[in-house]
PDB file of N, CA and C in Angstrom:
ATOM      1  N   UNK A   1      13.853 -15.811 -33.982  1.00  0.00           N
ATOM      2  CA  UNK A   1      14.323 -15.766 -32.619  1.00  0.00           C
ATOM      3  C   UNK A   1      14.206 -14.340 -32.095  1.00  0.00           C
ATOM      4  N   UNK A   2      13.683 -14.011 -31.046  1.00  0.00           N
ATOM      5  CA  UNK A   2      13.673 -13.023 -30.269  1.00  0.00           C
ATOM      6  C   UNK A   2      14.548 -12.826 -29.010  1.00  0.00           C
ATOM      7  N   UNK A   3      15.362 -11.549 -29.399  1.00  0.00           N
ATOM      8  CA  UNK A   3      15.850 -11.489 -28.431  1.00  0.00           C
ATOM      9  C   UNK A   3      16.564 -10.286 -27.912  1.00  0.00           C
ATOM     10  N   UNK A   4      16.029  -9.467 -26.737  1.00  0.00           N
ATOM     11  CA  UNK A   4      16.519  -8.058 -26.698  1.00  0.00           C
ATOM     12  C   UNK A   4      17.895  -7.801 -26.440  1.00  0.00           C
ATOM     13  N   UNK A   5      18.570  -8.902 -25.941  1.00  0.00           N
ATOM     14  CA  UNK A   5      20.253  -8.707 -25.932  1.00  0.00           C
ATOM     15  C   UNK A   5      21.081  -8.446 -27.422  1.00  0.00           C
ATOM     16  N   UNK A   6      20.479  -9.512 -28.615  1.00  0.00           N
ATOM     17  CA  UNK A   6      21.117  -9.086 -29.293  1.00  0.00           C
ATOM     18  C   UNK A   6      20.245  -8.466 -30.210  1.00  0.00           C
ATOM     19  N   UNK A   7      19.465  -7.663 -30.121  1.00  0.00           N
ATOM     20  CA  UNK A   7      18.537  -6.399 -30.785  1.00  0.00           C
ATOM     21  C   UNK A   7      18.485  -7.303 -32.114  1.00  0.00           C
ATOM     22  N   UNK A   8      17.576  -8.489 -32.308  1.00  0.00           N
ATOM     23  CA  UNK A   8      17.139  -8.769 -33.266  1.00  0.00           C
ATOM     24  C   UNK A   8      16.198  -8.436 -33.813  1.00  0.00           C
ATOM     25  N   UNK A   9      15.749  -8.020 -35.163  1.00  0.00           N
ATOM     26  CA  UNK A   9      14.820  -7.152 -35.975  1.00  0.00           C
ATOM     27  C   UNK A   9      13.521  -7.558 -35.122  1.00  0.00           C
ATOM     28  N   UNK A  10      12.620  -9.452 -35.502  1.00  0.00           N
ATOM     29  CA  UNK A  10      11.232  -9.537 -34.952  1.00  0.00           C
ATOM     30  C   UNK A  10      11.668  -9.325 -33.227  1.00  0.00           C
ATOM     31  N   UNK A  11      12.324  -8.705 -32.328  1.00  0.00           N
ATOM     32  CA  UNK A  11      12.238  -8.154 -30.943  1.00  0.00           C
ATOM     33  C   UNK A  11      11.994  -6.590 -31.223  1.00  0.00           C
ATOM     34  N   UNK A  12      12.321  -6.418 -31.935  1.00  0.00           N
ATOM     35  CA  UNK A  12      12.452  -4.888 -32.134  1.00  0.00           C
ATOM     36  C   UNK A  12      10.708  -4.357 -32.817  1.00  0.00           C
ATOM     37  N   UNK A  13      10.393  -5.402 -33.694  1.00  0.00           N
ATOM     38  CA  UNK A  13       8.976  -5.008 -34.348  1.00  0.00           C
ATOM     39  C   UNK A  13       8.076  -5.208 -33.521  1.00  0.00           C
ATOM     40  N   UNK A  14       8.639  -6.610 -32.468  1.00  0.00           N
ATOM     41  CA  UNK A  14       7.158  -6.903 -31.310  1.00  0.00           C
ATOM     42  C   UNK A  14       7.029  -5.997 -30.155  1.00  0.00           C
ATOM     43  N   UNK A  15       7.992  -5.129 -29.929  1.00  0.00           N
ATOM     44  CA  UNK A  15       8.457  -4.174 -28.918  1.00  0.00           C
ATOM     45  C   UNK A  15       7.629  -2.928 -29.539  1.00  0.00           C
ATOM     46  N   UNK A  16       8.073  -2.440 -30.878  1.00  0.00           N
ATOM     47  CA  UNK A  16       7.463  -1.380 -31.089  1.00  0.00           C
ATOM     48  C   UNK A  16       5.580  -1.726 -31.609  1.00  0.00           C
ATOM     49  N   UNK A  17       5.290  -2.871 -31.909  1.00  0.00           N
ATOM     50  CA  UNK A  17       4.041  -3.330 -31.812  1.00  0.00           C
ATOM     51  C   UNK A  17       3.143  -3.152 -30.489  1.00  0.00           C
ATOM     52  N   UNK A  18       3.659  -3.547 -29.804  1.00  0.00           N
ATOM     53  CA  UNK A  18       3.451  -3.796 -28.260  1.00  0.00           C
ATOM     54  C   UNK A  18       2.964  -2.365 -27.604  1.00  0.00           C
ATOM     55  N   UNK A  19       4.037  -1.202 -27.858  1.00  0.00           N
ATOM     56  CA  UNK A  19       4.145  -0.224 -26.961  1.00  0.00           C
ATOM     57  C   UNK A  19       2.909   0.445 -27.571  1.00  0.00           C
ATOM     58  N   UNK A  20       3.030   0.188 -28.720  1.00  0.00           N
ATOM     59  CA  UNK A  20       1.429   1.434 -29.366  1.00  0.00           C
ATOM     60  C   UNK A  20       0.660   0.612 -29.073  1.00  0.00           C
ATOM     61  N   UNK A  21       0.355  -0.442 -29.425  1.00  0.00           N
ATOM     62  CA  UNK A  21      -0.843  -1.118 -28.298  1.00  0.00           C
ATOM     63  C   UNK A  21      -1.325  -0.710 -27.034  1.00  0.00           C
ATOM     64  N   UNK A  22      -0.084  -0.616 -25.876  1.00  0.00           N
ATOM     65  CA  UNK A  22      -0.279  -0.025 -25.234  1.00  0.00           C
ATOM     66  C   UNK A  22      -0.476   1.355 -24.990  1.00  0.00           C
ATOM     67  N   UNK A  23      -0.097   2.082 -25.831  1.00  0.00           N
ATOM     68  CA  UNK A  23      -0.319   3.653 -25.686  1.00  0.00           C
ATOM     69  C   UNK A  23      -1.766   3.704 -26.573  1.00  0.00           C
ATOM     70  N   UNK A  24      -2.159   3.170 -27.130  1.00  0.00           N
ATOM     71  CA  UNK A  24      -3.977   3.272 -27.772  1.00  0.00           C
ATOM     72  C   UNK A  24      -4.517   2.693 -27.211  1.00  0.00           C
ATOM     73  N   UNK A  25      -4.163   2.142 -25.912  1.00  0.00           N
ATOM     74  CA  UNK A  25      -5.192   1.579 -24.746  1.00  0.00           C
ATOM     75  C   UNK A  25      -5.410   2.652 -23.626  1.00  0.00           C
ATOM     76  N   UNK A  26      -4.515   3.304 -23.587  1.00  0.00           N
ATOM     77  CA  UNK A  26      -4.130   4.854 -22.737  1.00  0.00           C
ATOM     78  C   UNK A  26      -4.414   6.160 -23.236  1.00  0.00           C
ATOM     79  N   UNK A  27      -4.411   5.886 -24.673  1.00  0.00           N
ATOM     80  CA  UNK A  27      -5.408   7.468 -25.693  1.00  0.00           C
ATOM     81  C   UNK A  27      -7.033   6.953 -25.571  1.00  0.00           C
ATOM     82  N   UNK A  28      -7.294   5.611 -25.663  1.00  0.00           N
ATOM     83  CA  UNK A  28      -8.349   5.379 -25.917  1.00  0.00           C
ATOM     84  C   UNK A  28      -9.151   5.471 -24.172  1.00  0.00           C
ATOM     85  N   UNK A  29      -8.900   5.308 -23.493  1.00  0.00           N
ATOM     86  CA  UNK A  29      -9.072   5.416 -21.821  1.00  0.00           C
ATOM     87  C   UNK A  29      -9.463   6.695 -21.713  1.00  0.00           C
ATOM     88  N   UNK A  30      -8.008   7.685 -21.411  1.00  0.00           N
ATOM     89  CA  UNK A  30      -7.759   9.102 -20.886  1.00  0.00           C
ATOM     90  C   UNK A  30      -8.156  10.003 -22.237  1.00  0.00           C
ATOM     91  N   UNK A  31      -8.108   9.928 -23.048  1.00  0.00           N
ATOM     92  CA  UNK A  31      -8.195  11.102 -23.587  1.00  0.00           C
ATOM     93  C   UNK A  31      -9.990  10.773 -24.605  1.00  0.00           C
ATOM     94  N   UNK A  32     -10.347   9.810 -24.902  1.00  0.00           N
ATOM     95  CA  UNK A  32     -11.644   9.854 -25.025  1.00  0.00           C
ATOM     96  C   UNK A  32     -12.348   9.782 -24.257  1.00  0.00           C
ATOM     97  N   UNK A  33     -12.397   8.458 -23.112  1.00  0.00           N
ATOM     98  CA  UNK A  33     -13.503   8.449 -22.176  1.00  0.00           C
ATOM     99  C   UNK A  33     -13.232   9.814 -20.863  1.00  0.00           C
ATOM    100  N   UNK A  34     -12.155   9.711 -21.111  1.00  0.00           N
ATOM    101  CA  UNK A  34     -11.697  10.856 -19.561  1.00  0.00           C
ATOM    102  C   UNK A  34     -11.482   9.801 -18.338  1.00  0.00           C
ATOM    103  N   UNK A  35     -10.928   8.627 -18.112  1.00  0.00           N
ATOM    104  CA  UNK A  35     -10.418   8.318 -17.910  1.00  0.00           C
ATOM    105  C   UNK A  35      -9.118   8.677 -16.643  1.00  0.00           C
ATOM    106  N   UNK A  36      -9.111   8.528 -15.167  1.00  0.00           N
ATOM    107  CA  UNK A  36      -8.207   9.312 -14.358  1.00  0.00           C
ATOM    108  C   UNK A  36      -8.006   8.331 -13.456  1.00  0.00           C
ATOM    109  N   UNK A  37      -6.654   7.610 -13.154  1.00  0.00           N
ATOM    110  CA  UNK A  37      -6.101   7.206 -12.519  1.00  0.00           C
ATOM    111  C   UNK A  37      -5.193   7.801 -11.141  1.00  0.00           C
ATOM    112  N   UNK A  38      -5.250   8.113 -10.072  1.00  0.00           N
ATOM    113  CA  UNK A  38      -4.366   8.671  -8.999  1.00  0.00           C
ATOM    114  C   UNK A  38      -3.177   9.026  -9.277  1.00  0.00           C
ATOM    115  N   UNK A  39      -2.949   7.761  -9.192  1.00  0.00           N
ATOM    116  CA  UNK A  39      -1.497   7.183  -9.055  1.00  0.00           C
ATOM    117  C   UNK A  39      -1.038   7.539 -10.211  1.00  0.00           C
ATOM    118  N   UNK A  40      -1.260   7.750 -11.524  1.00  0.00           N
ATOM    119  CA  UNK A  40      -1.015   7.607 -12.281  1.00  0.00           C
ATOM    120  C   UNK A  40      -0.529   9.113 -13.072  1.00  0.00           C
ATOM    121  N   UNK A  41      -1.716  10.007 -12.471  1.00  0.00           N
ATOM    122  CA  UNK A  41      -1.663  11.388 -12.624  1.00  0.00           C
ATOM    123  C   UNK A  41      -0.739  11.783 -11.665  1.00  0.00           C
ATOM    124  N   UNK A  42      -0.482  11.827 -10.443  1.00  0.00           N
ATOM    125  CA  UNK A  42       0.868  12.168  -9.538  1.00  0.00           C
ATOM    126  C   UNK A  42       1.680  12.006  -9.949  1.00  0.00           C
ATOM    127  N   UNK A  43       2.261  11.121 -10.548  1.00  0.00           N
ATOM    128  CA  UNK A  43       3.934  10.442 -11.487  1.00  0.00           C
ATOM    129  C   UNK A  43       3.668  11.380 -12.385  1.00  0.00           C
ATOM    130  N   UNK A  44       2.456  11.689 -12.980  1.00  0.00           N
ATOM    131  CA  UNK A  44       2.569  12.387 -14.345  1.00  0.00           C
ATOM    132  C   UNK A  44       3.006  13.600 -14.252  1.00  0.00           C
ATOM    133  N   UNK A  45       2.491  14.191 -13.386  1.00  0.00           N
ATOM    134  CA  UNK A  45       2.175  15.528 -13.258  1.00  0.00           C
ATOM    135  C   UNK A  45       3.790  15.758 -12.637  1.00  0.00           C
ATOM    136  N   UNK A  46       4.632  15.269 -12.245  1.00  0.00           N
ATOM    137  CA  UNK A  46       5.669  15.546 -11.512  1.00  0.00           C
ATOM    138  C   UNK A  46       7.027  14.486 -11.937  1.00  0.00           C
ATOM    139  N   UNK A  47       6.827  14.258 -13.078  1.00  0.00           N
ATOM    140  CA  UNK A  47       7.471  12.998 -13.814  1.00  0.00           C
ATOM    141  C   UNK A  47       9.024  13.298 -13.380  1.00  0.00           C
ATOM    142  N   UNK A  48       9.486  14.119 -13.720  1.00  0.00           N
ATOM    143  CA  UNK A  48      11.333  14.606 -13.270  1.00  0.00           C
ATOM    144  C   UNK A  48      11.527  14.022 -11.960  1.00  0.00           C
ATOM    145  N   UNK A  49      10.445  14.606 -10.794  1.00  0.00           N
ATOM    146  CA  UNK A  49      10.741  14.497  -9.155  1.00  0.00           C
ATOM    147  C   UNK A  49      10.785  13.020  -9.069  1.00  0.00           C
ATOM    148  N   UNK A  50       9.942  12.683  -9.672  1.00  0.00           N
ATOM    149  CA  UNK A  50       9.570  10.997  -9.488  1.00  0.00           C
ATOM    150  C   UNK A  50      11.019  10.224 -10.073  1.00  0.00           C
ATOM    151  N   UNK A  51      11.604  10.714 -11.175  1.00  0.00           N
ATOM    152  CA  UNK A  51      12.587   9.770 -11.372  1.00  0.00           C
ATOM    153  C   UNK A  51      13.722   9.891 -10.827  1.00  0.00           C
ATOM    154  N   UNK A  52      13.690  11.263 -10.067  1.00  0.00           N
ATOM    155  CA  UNK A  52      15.111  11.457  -9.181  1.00  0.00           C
ATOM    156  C   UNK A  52      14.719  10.811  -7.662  1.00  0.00           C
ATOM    157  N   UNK A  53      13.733  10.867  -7.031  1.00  0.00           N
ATOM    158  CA  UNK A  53      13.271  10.399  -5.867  1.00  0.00           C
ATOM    159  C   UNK A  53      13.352   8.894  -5.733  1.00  0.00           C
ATOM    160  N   UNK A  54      13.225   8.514  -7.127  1.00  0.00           N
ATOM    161  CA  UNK A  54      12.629   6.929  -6.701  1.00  0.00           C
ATOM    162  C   UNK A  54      14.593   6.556  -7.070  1.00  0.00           C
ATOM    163  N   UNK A  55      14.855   6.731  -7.815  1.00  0.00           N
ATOM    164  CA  UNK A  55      16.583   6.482  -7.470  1.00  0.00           C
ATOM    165  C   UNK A  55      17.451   6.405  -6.329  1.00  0.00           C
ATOM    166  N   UNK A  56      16.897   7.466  -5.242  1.00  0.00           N
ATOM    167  CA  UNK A  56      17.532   7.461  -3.695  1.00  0.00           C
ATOM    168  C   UNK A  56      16.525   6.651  -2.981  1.00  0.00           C
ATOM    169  N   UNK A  57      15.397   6.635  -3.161  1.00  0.00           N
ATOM    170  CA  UNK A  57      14.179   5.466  -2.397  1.00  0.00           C
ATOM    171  C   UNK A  57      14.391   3.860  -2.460  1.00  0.00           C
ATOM    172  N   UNK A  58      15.465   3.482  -4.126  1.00  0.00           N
ATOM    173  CA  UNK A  58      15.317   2.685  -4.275  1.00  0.00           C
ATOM    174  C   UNK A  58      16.580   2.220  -3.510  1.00  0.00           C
ATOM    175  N   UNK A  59      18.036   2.967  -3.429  1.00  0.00           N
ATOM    176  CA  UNK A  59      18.822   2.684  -2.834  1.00  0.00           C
ATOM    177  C   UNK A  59      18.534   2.446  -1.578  1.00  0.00           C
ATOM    178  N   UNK A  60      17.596   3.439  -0.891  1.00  0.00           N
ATOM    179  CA  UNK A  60      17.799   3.060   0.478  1.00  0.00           C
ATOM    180  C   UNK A  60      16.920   1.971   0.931  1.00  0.00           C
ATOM    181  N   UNK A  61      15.733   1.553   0.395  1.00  0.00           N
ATOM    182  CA  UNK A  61      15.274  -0.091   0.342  1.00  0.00           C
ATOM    183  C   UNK A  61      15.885  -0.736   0.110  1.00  0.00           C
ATOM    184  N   UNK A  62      16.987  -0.744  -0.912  1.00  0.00           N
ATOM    185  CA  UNK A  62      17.758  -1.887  -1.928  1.00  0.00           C
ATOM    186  C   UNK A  62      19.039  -2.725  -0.494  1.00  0.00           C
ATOM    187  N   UNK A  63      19.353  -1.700   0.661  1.00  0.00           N
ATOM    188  CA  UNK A  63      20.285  -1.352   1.533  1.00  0.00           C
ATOM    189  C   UNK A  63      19.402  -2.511   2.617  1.00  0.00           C
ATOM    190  N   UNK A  64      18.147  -3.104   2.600  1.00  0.00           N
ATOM    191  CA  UNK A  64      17.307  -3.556   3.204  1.00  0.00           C
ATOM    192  C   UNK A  64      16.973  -4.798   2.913  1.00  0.00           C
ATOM    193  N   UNK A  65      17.273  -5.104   1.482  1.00  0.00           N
ATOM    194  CA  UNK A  65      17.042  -6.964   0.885  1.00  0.00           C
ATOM    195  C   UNK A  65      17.863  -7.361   0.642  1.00  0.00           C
ATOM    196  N   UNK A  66      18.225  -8.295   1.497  1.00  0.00           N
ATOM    197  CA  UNK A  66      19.200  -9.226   0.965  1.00  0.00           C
ATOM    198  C   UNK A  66      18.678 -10.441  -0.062  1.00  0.00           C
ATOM    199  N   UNK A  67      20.090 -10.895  -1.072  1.00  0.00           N
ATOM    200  CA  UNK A  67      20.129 -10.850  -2.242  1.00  0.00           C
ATOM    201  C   UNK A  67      19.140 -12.267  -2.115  1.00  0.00           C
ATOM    202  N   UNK A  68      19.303 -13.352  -1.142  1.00  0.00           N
ATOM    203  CA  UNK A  68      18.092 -14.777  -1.021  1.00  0.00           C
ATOM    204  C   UNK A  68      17.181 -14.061  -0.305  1.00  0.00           C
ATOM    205  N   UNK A  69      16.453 -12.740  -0.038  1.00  0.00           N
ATOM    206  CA  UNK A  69      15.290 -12.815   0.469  1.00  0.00           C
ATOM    207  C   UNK A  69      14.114 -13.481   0.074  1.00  0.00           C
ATOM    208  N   UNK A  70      12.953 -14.258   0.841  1.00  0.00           N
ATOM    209  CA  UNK A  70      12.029 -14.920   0.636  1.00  0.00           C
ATOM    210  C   UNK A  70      11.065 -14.221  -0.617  1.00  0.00           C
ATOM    211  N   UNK A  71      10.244 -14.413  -0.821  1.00  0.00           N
ATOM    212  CA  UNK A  71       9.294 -14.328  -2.386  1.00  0.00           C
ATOM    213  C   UNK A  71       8.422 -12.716  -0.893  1.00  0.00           C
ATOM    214  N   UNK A  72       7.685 -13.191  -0.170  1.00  0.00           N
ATOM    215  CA  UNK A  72       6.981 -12.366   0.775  1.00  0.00           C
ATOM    216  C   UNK A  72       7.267 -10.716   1.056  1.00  0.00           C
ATOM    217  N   UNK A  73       8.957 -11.314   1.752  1.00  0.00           N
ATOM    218  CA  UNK A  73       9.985 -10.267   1.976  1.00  0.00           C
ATOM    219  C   UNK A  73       9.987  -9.455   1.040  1.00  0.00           C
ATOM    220  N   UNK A  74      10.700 -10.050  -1.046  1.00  0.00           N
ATOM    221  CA  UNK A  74      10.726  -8.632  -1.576  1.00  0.00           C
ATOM    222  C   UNK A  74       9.440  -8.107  -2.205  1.00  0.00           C
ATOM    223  N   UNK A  75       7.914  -9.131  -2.196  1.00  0.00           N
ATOM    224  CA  UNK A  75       7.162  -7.928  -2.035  1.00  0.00           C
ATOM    225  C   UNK A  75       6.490  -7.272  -1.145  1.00  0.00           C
ATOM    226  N   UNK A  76       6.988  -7.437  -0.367  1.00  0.00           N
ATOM    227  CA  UNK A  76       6.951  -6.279   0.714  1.00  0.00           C
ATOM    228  C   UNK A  76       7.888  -4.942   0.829  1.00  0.00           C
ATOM    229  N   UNK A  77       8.811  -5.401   0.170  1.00  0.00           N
ATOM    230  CA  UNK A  77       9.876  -4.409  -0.199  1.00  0.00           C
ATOM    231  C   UNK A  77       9.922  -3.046  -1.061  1.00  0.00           C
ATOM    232  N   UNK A  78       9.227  -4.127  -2.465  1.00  0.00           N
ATOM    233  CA  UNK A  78       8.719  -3.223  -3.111  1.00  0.00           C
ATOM    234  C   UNK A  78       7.555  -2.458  -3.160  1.00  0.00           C
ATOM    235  N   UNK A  79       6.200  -3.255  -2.241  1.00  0.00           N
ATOM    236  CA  UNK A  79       5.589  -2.024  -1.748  1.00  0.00           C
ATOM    237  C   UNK A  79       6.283  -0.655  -1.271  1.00  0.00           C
ATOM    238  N   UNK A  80       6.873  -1.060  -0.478  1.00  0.00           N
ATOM    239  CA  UNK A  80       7.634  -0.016   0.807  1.00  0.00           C
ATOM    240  C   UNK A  80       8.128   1.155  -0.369  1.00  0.00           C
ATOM    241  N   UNK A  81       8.834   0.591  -1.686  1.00  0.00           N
ATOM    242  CA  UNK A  81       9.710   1.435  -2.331  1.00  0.00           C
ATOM    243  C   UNK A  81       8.543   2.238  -3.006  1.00  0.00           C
ATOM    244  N   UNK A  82       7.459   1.497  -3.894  1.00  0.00           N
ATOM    245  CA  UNK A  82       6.564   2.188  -4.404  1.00  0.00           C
ATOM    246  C   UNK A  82       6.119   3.313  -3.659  1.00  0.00           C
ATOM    247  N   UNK A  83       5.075   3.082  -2.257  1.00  0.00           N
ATOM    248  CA  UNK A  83       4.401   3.937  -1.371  1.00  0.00           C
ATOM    249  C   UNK A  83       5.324   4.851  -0.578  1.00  0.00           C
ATOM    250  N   UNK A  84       6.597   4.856  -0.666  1.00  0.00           N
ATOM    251  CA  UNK A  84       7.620   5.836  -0.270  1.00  0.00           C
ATOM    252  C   UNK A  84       7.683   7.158  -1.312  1.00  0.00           C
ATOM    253  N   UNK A  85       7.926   6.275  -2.927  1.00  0.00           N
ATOM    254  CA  UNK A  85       8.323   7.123  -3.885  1.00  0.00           C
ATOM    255  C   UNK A  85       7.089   7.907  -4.229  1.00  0.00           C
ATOM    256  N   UNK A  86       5.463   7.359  -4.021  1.00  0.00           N
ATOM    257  CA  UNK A  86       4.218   7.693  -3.961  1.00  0.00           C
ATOM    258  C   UNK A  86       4.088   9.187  -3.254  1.00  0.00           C
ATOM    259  N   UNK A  87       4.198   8.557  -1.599  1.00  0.00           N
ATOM    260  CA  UNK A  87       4.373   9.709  -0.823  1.00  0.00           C
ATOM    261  C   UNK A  87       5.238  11.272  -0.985  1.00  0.00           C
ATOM    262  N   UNK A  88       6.470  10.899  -1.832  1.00  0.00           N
ATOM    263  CA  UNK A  88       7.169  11.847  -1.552  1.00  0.00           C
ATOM    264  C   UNK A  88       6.821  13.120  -2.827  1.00  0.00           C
ATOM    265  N   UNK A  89       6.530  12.216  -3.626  1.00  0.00           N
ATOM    266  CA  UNK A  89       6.270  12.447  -4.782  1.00  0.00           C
ATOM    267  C   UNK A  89       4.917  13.547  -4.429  1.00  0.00           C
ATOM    268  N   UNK A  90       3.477  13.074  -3.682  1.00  0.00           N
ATOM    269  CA  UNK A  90       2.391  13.344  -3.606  1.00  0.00           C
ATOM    270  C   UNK A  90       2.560  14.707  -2.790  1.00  0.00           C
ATOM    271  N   UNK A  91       3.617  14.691  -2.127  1.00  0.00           N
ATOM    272  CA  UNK A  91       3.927  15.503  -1.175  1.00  0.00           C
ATOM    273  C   UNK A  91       4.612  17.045  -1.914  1.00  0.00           C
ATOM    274  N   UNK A  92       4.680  16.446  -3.172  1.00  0.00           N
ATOM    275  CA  UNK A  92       5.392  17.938  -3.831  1.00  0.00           C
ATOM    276  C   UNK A  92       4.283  18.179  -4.268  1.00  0.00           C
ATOM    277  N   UNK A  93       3.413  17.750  -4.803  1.00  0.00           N
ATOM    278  CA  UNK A  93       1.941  18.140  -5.683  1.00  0.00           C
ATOM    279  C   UNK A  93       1.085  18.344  -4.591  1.00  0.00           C
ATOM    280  N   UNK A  94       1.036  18.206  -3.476  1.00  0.00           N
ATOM    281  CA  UNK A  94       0.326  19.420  -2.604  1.00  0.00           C
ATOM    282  C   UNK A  94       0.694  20.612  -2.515  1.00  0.00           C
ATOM    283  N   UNK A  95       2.011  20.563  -2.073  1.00  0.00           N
ATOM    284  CA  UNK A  95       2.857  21.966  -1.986  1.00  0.00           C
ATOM    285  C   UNK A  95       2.875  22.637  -3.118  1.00  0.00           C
ATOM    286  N   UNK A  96       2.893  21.625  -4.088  1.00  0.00           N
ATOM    287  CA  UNK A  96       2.406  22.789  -5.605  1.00  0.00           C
ATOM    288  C   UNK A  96       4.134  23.726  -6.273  1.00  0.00           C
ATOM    289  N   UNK A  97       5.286  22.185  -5.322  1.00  0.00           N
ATOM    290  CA  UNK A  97       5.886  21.995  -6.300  1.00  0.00           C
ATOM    291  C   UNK A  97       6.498  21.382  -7.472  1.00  0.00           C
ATOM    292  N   UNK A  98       7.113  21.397  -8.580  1.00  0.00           N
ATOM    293  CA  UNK A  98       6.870  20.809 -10.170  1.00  0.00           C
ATOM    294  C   UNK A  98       8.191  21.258 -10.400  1.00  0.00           C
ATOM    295  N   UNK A  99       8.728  19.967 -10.645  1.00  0.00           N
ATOM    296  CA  UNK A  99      10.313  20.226 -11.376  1.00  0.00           C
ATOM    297  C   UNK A  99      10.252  19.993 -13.149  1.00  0.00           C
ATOM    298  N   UNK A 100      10.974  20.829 -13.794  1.00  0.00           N
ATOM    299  CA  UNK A 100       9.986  20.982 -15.271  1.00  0.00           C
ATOM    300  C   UNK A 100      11.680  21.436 -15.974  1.00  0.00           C
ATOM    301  N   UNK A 101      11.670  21.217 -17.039  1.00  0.00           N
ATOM    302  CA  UNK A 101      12.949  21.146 -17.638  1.00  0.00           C
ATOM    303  C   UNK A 101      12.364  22.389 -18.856  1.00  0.00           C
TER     304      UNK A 101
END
């Protein structure tokens, strides 16, 4: 039985199976072929800004769907939240600023 509520061992092996799968699909992409995604490099490159930004982006969309909105409505919503957190985000990596711990 799998199941991430109660952190059973085969959830825990297919989880950590899974994620290196996915991360040797992302070494094997970017770092052999060279490999460059946009979107992907902006979040990267500015990873801190992005997770504090998209926290107040998400509130103030979240302030915008109500809880039966139609299937249409929340993805439209979550565009809005993505291409907000995109923008604001893109907007420090012009200016060429980088929040860095």
């Amino acid at each position: 039985m799998m199941s991430q509520r109660s952190g059973t061992l085969s959830y825990q092996v297919f989880a950590a199976g899974f994620s290196l799968a996915v991360f040797l699909l992302f070494y094997v992409g970017c770092d052999l072929y060279g490999w460059r995604i946009g979107v992907l490099c902006t979040f990267g490159a500015n990873a801190l800004a992005a997770y504090v930004l998209h926290m107040m982006v998400d509130h103030s969309v979240k302030s915008f769907m109500p809880r039966d909105a139609p299937e249409w409505y929340m993805w439209g919503g979550r565009a809005v939240f993505i291409g907000a957190t995109y923008l604001l985000v893109r907007s420090l990596e012009l200016r060429a600023i980088y929040l860095k711990l």
